[in-house]
Every structure is written in C-alpha cells, then in structure tokens.
PDB file of N, CA and C in Angstrom:
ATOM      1  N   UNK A   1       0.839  -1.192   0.000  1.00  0.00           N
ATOM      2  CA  UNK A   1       0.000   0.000   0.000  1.00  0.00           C
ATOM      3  C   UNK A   1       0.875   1.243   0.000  1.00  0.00           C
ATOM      4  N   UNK A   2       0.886   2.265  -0.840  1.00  0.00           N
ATOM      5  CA  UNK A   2       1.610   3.246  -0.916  1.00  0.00           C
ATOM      6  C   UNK A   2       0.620   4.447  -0.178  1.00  0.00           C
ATOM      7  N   UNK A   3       1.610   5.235   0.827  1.00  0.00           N
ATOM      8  CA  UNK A   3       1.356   5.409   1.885  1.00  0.00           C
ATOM      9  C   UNK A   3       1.461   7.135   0.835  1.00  0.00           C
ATOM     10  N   UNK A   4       0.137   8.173   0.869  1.00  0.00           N
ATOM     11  CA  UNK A   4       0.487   9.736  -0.095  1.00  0.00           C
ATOM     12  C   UNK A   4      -0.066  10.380   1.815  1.00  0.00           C
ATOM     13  N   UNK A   5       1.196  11.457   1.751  1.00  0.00           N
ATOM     14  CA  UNK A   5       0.703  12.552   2.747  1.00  0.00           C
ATOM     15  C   UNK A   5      -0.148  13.687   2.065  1.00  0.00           C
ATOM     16  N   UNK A   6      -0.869  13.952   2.776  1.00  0.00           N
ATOM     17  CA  UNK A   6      -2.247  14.811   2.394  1.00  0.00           C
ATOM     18  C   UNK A   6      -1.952  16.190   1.409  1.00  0.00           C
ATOM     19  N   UNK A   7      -0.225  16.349   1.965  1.00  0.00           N
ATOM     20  CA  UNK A   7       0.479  17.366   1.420  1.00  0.00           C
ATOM     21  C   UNK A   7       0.621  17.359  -0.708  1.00  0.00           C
ATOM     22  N   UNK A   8       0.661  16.099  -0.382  1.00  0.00           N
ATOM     23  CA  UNK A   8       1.184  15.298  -1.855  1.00  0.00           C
ATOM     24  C   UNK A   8       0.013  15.849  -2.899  1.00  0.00           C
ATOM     25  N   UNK A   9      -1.544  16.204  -2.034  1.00  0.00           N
ATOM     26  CA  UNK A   9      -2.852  15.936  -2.654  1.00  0.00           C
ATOM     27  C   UNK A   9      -2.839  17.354  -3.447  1.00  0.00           C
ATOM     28  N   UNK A  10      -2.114  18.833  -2.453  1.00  0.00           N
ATOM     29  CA  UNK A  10      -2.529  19.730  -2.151  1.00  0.00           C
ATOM     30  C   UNK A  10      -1.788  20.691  -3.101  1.00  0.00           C
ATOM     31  N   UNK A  11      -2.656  21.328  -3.954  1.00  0.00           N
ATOM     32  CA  UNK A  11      -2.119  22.446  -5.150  1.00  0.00           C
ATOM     33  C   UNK A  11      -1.011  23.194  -4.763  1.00  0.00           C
ATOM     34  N   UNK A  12       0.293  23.424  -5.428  1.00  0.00           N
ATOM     35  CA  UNK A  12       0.852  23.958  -5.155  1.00  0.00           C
ATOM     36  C   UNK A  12       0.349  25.810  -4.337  1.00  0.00           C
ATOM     37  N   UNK A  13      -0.358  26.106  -5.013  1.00  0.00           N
ATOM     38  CA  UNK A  13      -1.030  27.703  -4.531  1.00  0.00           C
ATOM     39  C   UNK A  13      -1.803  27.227  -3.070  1.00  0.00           C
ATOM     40  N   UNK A  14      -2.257  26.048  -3.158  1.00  0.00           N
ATOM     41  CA  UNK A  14      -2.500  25.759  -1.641  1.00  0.00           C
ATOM     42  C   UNK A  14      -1.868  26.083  -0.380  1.00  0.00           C
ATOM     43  N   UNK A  15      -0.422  24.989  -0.705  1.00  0.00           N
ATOM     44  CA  UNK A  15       0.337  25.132  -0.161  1.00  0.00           C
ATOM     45  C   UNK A  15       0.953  26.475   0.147  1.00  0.00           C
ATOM     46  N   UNK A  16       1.339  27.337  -0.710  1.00  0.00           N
ATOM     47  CA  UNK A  16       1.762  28.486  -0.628  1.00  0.00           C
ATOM     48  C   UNK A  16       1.090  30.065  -0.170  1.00  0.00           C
ATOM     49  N   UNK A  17      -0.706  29.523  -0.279  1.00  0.00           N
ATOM     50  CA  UNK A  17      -1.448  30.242   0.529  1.00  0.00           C
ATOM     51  C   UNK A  17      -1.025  29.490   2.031  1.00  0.00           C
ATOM     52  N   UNK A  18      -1.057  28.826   2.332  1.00  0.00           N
ATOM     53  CA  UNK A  18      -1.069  27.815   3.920  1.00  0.00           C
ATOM     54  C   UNK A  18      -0.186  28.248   4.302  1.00  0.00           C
ATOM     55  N   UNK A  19       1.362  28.753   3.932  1.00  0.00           N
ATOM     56  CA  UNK A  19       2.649  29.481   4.295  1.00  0.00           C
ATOM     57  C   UNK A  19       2.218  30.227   4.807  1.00  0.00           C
ATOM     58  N   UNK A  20       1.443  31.455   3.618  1.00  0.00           N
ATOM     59  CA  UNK A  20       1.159  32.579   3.450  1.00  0.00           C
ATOM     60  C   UNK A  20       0.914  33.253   5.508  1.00  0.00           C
ATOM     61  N   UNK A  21      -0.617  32.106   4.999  1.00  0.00           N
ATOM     62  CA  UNK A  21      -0.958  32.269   6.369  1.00  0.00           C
ATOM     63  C   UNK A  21      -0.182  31.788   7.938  1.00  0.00           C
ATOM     64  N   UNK A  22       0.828  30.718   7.574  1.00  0.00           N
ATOM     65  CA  UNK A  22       1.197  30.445   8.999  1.00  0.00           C
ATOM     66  C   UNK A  22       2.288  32.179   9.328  1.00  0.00           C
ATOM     67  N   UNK A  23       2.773  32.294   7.986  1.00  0.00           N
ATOM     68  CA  UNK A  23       3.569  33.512   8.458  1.00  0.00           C
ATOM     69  C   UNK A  23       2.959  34.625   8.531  1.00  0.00           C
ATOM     70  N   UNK A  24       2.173  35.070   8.495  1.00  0.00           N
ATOM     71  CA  UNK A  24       1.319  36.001   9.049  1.00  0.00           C
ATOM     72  C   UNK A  24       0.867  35.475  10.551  1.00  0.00           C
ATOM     73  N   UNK A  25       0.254  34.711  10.603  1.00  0.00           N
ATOM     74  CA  UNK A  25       0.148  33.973  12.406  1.00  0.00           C
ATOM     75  C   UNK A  25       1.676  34.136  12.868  1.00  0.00           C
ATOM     76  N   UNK A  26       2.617  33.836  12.682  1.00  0.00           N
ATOM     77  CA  UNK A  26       3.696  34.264  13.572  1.00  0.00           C
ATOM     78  C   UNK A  26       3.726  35.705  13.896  1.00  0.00           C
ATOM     79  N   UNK A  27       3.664  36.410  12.819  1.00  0.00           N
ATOM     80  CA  UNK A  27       4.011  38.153  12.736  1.00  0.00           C
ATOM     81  C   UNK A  27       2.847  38.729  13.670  1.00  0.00           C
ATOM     82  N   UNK A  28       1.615  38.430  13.617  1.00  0.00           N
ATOM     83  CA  UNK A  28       0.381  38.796  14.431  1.00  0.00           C
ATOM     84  C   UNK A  28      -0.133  38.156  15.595  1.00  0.00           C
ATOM     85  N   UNK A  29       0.143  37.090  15.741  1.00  0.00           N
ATOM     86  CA  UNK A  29      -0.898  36.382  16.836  1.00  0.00           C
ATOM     87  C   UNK A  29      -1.036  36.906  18.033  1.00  0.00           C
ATOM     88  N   UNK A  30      -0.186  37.584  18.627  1.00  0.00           N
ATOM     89  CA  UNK A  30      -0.195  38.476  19.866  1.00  0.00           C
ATOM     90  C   UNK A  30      -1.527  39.138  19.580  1.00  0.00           C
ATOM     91  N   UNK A  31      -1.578  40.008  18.702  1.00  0.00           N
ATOM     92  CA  UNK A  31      -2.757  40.986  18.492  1.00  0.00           C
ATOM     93  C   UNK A  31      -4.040  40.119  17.422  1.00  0.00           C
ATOM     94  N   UNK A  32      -3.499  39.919  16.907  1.00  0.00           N
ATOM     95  CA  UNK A  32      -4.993  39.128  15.889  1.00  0.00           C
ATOM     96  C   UNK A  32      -5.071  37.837  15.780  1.00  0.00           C
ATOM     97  N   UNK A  33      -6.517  37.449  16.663  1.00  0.00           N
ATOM     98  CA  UNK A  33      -6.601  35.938  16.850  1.00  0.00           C
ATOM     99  C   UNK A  33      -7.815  35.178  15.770  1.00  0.00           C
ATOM    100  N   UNK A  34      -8.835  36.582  14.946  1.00  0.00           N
ATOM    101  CA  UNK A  34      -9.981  35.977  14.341  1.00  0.00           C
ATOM    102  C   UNK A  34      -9.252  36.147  12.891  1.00  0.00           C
ATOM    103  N   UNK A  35     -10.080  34.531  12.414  1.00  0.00           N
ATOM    104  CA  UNK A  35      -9.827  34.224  11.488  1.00  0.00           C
ATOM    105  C   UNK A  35     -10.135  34.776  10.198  1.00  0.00           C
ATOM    106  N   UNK A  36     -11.256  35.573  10.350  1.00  0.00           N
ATOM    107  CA  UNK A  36     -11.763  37.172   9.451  1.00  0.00           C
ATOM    108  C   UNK A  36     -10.254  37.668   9.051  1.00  0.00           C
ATOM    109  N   UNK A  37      -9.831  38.173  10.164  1.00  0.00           N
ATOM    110  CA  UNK A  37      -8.727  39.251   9.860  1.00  0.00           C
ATOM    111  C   UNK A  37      -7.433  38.370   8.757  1.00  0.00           C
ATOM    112  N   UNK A  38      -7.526  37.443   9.035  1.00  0.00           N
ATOM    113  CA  UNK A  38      -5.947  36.697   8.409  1.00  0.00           C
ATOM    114  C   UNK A  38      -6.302  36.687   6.849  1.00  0.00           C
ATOM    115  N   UNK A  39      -8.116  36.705   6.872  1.00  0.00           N
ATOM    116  CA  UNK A  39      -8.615  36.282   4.882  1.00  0.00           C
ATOM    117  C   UNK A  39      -8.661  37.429   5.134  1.00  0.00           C
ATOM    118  N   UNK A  40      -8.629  38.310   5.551  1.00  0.00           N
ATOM    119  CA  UNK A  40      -8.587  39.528   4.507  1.00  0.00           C
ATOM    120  C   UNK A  40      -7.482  40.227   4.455  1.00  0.00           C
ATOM    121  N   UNK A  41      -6.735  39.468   5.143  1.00  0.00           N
ATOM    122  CA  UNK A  41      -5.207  39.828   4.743  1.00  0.00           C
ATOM    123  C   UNK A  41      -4.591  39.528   3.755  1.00  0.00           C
ATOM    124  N   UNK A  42      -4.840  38.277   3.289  1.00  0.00           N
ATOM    125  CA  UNK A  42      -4.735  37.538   2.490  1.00  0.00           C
ATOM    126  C   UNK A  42      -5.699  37.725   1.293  1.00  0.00           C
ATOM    127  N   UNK A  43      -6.998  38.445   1.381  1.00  0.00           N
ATOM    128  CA  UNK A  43      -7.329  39.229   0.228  1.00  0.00           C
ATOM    129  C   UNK A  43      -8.489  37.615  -0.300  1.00  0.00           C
ATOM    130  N   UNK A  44      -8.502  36.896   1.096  1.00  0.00           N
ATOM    131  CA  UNK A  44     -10.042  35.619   0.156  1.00  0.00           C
ATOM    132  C   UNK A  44     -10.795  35.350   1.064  1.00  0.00           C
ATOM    133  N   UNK A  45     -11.618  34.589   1.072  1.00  0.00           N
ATOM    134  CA  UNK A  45     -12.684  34.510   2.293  1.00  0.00           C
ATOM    135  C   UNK A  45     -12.333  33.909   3.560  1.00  0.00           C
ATOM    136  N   UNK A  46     -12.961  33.910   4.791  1.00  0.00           N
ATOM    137  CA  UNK A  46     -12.832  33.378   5.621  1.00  0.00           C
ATOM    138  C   UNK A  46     -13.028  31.227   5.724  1.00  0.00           C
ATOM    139  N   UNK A  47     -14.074  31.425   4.798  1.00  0.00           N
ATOM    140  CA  UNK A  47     -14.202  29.928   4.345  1.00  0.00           C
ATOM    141  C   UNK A  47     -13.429  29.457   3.285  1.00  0.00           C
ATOM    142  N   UNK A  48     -12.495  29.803   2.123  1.00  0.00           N
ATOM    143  CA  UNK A  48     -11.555  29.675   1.562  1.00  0.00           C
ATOM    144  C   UNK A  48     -10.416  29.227   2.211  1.00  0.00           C
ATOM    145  N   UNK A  49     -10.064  30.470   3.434  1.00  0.00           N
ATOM    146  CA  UNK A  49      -8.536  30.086   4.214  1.00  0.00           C
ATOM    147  C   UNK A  49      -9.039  28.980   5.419  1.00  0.00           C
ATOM    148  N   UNK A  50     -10.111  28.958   5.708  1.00  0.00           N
ATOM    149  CA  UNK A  50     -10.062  27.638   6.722  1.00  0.00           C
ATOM    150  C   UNK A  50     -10.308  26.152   5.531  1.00  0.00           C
ATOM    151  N   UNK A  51     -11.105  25.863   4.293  1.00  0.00           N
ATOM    152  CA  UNK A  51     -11.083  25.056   3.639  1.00  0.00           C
ATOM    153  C   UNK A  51      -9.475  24.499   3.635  1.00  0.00           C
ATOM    154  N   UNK A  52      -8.776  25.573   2.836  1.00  0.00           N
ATOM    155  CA  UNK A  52      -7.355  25.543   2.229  1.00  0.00           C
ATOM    156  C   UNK A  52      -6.296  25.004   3.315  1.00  0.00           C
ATOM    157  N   UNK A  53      -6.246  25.525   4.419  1.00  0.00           N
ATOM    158  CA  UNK A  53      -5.662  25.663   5.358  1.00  0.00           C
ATOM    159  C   UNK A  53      -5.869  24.317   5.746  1.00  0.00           C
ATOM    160  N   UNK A  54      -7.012  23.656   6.904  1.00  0.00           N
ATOM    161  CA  UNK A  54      -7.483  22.496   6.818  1.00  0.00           C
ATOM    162  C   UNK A  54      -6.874  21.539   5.862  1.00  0.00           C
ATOM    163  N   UNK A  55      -7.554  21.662   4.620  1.00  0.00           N
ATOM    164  CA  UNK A  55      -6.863  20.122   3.611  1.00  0.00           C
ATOM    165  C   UNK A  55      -4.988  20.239   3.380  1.00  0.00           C
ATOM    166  N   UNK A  56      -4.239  21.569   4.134  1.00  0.00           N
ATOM    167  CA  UNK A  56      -3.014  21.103   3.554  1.00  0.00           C
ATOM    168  C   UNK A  56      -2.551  20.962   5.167  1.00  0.00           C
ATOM    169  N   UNK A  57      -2.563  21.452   5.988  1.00  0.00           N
ATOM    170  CA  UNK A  57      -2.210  21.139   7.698  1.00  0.00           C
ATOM    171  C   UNK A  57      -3.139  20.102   8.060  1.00  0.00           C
ATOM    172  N   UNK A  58      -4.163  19.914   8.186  1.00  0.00           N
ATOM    173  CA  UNK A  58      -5.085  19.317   8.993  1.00  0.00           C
ATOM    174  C   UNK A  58      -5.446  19.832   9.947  1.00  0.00           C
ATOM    175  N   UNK A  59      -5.044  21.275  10.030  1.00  0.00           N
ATOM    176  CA  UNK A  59      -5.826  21.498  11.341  1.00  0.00           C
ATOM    177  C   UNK A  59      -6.275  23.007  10.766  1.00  0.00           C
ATOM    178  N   UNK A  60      -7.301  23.475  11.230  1.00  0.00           N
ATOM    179  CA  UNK A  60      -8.202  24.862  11.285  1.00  0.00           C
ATOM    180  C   UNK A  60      -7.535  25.761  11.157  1.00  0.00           C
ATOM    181  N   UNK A  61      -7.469  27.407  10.624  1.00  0.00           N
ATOM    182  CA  UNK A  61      -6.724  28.373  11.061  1.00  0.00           C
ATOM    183  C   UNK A  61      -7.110  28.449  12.613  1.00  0.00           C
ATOM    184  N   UNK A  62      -8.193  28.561  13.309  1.00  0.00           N
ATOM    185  CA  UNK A  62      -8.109  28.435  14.739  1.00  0.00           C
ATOM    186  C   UNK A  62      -7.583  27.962  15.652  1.00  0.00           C
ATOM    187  N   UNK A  63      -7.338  26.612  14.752  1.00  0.00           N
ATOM    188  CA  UNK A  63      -6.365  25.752  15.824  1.00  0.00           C
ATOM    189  C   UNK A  63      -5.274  26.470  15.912  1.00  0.00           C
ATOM    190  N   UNK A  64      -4.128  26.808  14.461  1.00  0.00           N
ATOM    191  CA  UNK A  64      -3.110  27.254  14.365  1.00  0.00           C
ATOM    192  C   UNK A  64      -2.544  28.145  15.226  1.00  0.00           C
ATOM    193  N   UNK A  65      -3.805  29.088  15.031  1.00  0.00           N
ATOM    194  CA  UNK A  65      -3.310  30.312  16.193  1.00  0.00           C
ATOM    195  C   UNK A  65      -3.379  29.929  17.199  1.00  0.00           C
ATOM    196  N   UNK A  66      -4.022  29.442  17.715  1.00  0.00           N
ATOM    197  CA  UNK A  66      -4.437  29.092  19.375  1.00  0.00           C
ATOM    198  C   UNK A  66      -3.430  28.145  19.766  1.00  0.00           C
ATOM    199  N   UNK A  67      -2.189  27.451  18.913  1.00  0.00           N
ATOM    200  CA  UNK A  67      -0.934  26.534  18.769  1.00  0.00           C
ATOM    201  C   UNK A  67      -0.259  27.415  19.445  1.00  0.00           C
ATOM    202  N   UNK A  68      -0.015  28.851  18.237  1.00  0.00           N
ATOM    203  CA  UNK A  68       1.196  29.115  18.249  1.00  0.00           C
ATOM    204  C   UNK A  68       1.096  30.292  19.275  1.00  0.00           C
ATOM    205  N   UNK A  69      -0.173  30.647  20.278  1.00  0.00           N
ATOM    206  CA  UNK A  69      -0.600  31.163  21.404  1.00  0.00           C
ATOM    207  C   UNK A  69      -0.138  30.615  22.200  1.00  0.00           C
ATOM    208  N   UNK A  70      -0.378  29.429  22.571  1.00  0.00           N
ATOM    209  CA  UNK A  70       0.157  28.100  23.435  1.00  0.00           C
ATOM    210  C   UNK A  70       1.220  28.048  23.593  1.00  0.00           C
ATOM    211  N   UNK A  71       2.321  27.859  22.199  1.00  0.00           N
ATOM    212  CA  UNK A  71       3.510  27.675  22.729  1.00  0.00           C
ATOM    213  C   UNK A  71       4.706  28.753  23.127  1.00  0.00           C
ATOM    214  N   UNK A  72       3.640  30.104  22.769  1.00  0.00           N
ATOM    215  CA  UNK A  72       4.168  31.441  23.346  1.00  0.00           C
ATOM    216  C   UNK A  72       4.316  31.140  24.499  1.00  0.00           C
ATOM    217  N   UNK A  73       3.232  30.920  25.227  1.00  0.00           N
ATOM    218  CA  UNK A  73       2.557  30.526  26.845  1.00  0.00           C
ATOM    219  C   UNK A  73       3.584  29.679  27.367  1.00  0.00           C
ATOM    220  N   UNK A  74       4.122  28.740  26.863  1.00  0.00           N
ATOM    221  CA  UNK A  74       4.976  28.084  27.190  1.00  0.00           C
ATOM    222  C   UNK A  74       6.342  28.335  27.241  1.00  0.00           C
ATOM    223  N   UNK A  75       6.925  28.873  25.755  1.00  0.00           N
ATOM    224  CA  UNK A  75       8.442  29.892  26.232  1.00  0.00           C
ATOM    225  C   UNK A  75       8.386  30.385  27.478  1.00  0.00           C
ATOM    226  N   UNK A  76       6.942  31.498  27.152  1.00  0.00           N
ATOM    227  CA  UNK A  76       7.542  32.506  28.577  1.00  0.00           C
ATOM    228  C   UNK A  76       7.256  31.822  29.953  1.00  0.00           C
ATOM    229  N   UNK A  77       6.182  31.111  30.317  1.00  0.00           N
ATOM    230  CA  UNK A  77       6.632  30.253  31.404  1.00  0.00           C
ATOM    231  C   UNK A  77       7.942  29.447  31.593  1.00  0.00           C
ATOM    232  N   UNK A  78       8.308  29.195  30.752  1.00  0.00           N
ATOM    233  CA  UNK A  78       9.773  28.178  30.738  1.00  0.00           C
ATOM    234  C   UNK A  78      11.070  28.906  30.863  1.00  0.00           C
ATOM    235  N   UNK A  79      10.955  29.938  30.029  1.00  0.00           N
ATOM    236  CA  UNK A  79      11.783  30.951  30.323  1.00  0.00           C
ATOM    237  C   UNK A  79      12.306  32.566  30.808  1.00  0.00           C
ATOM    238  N   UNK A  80      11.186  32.190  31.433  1.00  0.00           N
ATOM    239  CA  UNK A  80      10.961  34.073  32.039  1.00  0.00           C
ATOM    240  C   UNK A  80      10.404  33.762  33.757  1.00  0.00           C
ATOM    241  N   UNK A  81      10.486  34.457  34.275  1.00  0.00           N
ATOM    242  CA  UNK A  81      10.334  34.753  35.483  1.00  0.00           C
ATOM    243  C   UNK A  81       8.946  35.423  35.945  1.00  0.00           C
ATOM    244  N   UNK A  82       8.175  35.697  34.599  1.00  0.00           N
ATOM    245  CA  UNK A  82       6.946  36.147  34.737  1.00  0.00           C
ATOM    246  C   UNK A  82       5.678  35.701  35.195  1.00  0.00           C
ATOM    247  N   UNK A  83       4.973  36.417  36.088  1.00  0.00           N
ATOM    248  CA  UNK A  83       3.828  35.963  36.216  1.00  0.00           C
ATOM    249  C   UNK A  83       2.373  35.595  34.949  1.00  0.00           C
ATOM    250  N   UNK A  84       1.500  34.552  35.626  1.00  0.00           N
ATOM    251  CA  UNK A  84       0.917  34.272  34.820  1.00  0.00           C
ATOM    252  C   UNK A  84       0.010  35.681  33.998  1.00  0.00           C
ATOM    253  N   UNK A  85      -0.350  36.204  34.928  1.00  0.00           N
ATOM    254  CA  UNK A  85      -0.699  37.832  34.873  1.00  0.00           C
ATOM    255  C   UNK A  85      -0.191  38.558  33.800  1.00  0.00           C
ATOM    256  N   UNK A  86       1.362  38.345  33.806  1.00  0.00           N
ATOM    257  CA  UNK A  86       2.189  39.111  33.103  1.00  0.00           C
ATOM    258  C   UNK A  86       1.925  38.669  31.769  1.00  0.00           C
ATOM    259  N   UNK A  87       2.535  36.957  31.692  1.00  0.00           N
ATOM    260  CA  UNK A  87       2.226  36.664  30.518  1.00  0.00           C
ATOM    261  C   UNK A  87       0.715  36.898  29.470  1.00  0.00           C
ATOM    262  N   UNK A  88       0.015  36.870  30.192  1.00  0.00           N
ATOM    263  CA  UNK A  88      -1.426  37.046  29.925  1.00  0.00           C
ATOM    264  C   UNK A  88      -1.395  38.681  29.437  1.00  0.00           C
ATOM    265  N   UNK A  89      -1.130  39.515  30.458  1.00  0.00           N
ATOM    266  CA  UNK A  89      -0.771  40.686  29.390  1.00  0.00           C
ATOM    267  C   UNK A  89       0.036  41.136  27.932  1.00  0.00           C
ATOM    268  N   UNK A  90       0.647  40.256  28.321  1.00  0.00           N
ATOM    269  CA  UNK A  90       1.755  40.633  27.402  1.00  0.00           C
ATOM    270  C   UNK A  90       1.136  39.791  25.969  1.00  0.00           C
ATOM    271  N   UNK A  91       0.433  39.059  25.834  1.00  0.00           N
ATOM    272  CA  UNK A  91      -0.223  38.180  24.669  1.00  0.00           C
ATOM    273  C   UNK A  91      -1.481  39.029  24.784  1.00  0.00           C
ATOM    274  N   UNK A  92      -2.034  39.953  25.394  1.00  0.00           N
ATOM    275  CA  UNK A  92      -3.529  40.695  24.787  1.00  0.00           C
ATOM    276  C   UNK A  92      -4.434  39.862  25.517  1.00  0.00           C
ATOM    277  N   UNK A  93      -4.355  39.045  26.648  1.00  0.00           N
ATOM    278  CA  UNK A  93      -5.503  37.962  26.837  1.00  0.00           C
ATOM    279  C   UNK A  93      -6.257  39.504  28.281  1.00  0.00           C
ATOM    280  N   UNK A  94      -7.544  39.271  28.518  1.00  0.00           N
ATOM    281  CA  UNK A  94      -8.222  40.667  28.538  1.00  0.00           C
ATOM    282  C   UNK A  94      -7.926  40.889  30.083  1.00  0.00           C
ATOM    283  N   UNK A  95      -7.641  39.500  31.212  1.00  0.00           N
ATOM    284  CA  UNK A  95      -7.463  39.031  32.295  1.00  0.00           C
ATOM    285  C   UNK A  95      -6.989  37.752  33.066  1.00  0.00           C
ATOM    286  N   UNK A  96      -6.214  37.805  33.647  1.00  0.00           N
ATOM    287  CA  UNK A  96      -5.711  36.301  34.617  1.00  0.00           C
ATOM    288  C   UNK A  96      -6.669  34.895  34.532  1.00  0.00           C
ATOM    289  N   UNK A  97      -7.921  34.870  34.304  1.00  0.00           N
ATOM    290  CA  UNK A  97      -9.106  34.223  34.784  1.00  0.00           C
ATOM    291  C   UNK A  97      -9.252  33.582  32.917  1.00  0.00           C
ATOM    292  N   UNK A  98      -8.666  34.252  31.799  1.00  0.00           N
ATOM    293  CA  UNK A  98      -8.663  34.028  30.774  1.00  0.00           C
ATOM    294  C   UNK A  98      -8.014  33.363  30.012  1.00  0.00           C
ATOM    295  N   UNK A  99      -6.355  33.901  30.570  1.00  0.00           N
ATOM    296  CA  UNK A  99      -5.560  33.006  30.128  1.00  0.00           C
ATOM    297  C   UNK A  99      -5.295  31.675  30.982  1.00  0.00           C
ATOM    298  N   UNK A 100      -5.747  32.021  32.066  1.00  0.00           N
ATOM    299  CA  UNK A 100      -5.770  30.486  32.990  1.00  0.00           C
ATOM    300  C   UNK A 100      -6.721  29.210  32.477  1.00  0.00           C
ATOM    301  N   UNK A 101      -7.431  29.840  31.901  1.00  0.00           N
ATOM    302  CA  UNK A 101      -8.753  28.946  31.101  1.00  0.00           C
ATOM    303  C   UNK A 101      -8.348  28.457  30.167  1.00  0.00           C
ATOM    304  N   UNK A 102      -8.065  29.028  28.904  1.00  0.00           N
ATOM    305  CA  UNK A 102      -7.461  28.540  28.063  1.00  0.00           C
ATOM    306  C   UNK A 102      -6.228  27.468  28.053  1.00  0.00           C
ATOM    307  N   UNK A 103      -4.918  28.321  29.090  1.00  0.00           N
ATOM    308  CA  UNK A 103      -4.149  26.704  29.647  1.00  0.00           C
ATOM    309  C   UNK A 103      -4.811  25.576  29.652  1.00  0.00           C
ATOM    310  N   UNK A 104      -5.818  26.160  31.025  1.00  0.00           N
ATOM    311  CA  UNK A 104      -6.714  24.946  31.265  1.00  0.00           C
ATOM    312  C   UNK A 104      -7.027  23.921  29.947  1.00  0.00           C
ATOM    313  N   UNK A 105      -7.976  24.451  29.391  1.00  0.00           N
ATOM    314  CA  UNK A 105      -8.712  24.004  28.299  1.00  0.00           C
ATOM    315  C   UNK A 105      -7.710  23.174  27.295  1.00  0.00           C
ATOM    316  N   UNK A 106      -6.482  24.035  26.917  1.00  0.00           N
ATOM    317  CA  UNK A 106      -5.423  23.052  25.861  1.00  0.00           C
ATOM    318  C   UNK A 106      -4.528  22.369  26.037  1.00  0.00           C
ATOM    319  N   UNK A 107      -4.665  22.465  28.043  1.00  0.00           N
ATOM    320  CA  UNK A 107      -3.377  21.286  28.431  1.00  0.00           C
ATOM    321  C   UNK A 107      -4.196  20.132  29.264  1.00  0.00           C
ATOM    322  N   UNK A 108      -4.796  20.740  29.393  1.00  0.00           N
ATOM    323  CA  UNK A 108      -5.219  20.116  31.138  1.00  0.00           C
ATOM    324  C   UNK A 108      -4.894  20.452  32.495  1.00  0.00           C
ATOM    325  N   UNK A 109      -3.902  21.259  32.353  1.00  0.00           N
ATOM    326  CA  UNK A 109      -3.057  21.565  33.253  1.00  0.00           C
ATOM    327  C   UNK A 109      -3.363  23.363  33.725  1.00  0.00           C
ATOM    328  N   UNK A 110      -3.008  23.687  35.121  1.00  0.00           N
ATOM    329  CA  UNK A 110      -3.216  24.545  35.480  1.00  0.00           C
ATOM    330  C   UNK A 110      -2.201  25.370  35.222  1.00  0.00           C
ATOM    331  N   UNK A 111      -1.944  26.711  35.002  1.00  0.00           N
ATOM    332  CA  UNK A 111      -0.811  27.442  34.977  1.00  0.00           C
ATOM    333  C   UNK A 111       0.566  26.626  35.599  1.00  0.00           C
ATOM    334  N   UNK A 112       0.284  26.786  36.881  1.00  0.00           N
ATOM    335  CA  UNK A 112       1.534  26.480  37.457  1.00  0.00           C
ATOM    336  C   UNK A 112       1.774  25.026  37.371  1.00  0.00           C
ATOM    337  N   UNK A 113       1.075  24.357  37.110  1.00  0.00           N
ATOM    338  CA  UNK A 113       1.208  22.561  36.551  1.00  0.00           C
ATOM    339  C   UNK A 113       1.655  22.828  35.065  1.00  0.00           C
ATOM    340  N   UNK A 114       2.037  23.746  34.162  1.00  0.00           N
ATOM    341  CA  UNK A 114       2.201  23.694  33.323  1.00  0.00           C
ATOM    342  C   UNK A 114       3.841  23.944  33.749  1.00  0.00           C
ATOM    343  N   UNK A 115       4.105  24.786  34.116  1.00  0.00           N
ATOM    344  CA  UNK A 115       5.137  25.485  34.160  1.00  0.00           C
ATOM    345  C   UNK A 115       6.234  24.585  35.182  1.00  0.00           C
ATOM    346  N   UNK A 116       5.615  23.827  35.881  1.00  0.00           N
ATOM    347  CA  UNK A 116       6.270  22.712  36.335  1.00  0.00           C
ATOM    348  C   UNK A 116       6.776  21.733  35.649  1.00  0.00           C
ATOM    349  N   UNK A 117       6.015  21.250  35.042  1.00  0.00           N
ATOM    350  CA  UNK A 117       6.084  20.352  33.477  1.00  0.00           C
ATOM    351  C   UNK A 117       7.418  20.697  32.786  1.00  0.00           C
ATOM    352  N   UNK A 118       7.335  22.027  32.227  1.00  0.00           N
ATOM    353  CA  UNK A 118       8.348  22.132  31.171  1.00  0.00           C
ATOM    354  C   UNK A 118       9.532  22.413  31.461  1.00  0.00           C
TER     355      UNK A 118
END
C-alpha cells in the first residue's frame, strides 16, 4: 500500500497560501486571533482560508493560532520569570481568569502545573 501525505494531494497555490498564512500567524498572533482578519489579509474569504488551510495542515486556522498562542505561553513560562498575569498581558488575553482557562482548556493543566512540566 503506498502510503500519499495529504500534502502530496494539495495544489501547489495551496500550499503556498497555507505558508502565506502560517507567516502572518507568527508576525500577528499576539494581536490578531480571528480568522476574518488573516482572509482579509490575504485578500479571500474566511471559508476559503479555513477550507485551504485544513486540507493542507489538517488542522483549522483556529487551531493554528491558538498553537502558536500556546507555545508562546509556554516559552515565557519556561523561560521568564513572569507571572501568569504578566504573561497574559503581554499576549492581549483581557485578564488572569482568561488566560488560565485557556491553559486549562489546551493542556489540562493549570498554569503552574504547566510550568512545572516544562
């Protein structure tokens, strides 16, 4: 059985929109988390860049960002001295009670069970 990665399936302009967008999610994610803003950055619809996006990653533009949110969350716990507070400011999250949730929600783990961890 010959084994094709999903990548193999996926139009070259696919692919190169799917860049498009992860590098824009690096440059923005601090400040822009809806997926509106990234298609119209990108100049196509919101259901275009999650279709596109989806069939060449497998995962959502939502997921993406909310990844590469996460593993912000995680540098600066791992390597900073900052409070969860802090970090939470410093990523735009609106309050303590917010970004603790979200940990929650994508680890399982509580702030400081996270930060123990890594």
């Amino acid at each position: 059985k010959a084994y094709v990665k999903a990548m193999d399936l996926c139009s070259p302009r696919s692919v190169k929109l799917a860049n498009q967008f992860k590098h824009l999610v690096e440059k923005k994610f601090v400040e822009q988390r809806s997926v509106q803003y990234y298609a119209n950055a990108l100049n196509i619809t919101p259901k275009h860049l999650s279709d596109t996006v989806k069939s060449v990653t497998g995962k959502t533009p939502s997921e993406l960002i909310q990844n590469r949110i996460l593993l912000e969350i995680k540098v600066l716990l791992r390597s900073s001295g900052m409070t969860i507070s802090q970090i939470g400011c410093e990523l735009n999250f609106s309050d303590q009670s917010h970004i603790t949730r979200f940990i929650k929600q994508k680890t399982g783990c509580t702030p400081l069970e996270l930060r123990n961890n890594l």
